[in-house]
C-alpha atoms as a PDB file:
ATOM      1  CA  UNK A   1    -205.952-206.567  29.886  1.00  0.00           C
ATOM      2  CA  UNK A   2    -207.106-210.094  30.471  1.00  0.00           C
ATOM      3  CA  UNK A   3    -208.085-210.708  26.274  1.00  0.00           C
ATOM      4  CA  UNK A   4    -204.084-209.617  25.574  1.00  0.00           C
ATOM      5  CA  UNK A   5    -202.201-211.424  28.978  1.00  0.00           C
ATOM      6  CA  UNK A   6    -204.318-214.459  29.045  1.00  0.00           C
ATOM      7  CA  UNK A   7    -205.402-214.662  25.291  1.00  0.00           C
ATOM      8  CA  UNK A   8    -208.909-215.751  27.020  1.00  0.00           C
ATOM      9  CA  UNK A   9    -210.897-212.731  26.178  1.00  0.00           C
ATOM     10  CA  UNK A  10    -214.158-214.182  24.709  1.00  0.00           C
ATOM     11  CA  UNK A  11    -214.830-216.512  27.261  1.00  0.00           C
ATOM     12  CA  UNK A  12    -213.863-213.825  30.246  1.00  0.00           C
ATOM     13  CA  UNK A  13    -215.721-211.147  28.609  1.00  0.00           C
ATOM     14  CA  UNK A  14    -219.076-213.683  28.391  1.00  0.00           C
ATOM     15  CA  UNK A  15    -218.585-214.723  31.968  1.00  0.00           C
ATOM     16  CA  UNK A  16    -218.050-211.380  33.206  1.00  0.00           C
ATOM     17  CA  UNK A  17    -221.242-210.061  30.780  1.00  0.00           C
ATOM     18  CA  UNK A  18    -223.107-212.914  32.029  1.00  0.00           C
ATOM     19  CA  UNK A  19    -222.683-212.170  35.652  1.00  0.00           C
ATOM     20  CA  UNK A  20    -224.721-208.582  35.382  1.00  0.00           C
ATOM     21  CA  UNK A  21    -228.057-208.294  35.794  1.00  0.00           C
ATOM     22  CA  UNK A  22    -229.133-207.415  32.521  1.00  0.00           C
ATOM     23  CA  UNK A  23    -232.060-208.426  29.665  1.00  0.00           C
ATOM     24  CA  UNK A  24    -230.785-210.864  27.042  1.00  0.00           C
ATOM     25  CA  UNK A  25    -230.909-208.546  24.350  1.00  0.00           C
ATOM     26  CA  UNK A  26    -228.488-205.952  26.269  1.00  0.00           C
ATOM     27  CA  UNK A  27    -225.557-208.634  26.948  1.00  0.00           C
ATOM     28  CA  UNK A  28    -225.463-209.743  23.007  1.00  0.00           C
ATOM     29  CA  UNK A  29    -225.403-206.297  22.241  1.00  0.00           C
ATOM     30  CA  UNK A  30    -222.381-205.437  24.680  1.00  0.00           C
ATOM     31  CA  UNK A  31    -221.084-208.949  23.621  1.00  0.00           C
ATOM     32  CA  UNK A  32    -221.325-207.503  19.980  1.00  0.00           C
ATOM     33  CA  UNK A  33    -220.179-203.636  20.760  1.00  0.00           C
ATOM     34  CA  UNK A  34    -216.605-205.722  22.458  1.00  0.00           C
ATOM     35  CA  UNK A  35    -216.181-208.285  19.620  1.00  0.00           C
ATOM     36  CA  UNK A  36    -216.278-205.512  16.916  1.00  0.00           C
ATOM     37  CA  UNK A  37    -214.279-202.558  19.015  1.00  0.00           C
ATOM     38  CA  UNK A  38    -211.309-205.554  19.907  1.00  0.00           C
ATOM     39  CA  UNK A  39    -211.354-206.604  16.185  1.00  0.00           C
ATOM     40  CA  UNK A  40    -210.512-203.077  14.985  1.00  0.00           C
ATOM     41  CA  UNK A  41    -208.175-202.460  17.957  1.00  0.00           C
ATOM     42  CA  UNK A  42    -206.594-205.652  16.641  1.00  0.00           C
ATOM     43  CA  UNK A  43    -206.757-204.838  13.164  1.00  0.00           C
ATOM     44  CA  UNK A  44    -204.710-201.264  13.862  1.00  0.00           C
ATOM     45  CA  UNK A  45    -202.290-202.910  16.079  1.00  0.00           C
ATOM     46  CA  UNK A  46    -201.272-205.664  13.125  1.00  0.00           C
ATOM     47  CA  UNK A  47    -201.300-203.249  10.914  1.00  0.00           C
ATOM     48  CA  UNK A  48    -198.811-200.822  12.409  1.00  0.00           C
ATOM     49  CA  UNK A  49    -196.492-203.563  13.206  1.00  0.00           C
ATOM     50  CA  UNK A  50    -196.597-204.631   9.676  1.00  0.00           C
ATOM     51  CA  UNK A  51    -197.783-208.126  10.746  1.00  0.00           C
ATOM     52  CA  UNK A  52    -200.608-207.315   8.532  1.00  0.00           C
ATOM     53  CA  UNK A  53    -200.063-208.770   5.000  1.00  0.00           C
ATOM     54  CA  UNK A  54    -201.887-209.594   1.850  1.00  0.00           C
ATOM     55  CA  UNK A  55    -202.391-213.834   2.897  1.00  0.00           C
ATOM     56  CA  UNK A  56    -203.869-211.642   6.469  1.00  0.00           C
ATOM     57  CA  UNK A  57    -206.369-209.642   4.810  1.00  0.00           C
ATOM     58  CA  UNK A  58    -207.222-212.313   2.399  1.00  0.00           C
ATOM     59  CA  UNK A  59    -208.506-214.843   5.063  1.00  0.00           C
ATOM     60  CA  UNK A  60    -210.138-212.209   7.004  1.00  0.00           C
ATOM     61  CA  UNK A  61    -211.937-211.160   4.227  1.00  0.00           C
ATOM     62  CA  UNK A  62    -212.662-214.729   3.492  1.00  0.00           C
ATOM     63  CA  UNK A  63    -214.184-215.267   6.961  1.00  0.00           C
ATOM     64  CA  UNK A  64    -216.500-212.035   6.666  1.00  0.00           C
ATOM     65  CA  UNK A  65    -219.145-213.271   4.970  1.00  0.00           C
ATOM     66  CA  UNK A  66    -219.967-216.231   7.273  1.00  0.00           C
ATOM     67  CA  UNK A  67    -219.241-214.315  10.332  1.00  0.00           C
ATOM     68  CA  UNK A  68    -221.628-211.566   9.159  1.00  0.00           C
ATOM     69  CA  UNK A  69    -224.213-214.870   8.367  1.00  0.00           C
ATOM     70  CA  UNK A  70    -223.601-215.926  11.623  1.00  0.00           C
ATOM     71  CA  UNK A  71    -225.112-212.399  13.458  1.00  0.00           C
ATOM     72  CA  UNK A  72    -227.773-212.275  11.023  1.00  0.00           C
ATOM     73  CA  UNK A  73    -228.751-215.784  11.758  1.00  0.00           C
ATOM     74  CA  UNK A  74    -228.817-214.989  15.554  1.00  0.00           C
ATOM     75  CA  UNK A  75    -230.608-211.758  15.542  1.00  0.00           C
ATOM     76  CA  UNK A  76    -233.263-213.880  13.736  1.00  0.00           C
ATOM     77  CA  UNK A  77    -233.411-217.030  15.415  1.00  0.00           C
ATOM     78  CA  UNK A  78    -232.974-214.802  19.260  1.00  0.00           C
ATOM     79  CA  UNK A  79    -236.584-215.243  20.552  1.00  0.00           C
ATOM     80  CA  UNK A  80    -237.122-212.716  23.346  1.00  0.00           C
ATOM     81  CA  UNK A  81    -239.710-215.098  25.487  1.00  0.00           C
ATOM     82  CA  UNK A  82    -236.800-217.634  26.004  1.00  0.00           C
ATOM     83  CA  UNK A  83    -234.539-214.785  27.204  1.00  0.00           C
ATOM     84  CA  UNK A  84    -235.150-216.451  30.899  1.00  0.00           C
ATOM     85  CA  UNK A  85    -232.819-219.216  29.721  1.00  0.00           C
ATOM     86  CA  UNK A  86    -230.151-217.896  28.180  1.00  0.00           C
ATOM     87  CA  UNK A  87    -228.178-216.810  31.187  1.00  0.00           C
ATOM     88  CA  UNK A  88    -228.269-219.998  32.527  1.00  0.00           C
ATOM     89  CA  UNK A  89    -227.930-222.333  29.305  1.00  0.00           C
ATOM     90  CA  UNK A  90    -225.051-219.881  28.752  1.00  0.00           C
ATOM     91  CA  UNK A  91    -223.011-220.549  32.186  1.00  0.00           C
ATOM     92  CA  UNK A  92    -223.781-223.768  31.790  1.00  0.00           C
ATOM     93  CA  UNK A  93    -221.832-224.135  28.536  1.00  0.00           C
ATOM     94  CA  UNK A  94    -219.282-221.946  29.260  1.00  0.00           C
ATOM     95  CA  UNK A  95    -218.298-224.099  32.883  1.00  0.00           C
ATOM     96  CA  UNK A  96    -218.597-227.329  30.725  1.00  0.00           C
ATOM     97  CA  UNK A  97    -216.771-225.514  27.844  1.00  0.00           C
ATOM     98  CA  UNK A  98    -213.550-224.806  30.957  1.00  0.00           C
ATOM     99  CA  UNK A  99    -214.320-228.098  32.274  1.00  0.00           C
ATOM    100  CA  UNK A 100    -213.193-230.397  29.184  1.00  0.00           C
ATOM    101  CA  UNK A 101    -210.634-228.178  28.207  1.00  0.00           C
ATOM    102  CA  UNK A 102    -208.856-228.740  32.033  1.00  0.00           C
ATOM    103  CA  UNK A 103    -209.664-232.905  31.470  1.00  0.00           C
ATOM    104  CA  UNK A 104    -207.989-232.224  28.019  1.00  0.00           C
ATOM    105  CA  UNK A 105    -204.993-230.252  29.837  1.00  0.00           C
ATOM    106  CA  UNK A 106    -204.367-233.513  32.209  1.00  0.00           C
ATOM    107  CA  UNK A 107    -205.204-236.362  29.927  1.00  0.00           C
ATOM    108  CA  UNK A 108    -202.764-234.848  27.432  1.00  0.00           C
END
């Protein structure tokens, strides 16, 4: 509900993924599991209100590849003896990440 009201969803889903206590490996994987189940909800829904063209399909498809680079790239560069840090370095970003974006909202 909050992805479609408040058009937030990656961000609200990483907080709230963040906040359980769970190994590294488990949140990127439920991380992952949303991404990829929203996408196809998203996919279906454009599709049956015909907001789903040709120009659609062909940037999607044109963003596959380095979106599928991407994963690879982090399943091989996720080293399971810094898993301690993630959590944190994660937060971190994320309240830095909401931080600029409400100096942004006032300065502009």
């Amino acid at each position: 509900m909050v992805t479609g009201l408040a058009s937030v969803g990656g961000m609200v889903i990483a907080i709230y993924v963040l906040s359980q206590n769970a190994a590294a490996a488990k949140m990127r994987a439920a991380l992952v599991l949303f991404l990829f189940l929203s996408s196809i909800t998203s996919l279906v829904t454009l599709a049956w209100f015909g907001v789903m063209d040709s120009t659609a399909v062909a940037r999607g498809l044109s963003l596959a590849i380095p979106t599928m680079i991407g994963v690879f790239l982090g399943q091989m560069l996720f080293m399971p003896r810094l898993a301690a840090y993630y959590r944190p370095f994660c937060l971190s970003l994320l309240c830095a990440l909401a931080g600029a974006a409400l100096v942004r909202t006032q300065i502009a």
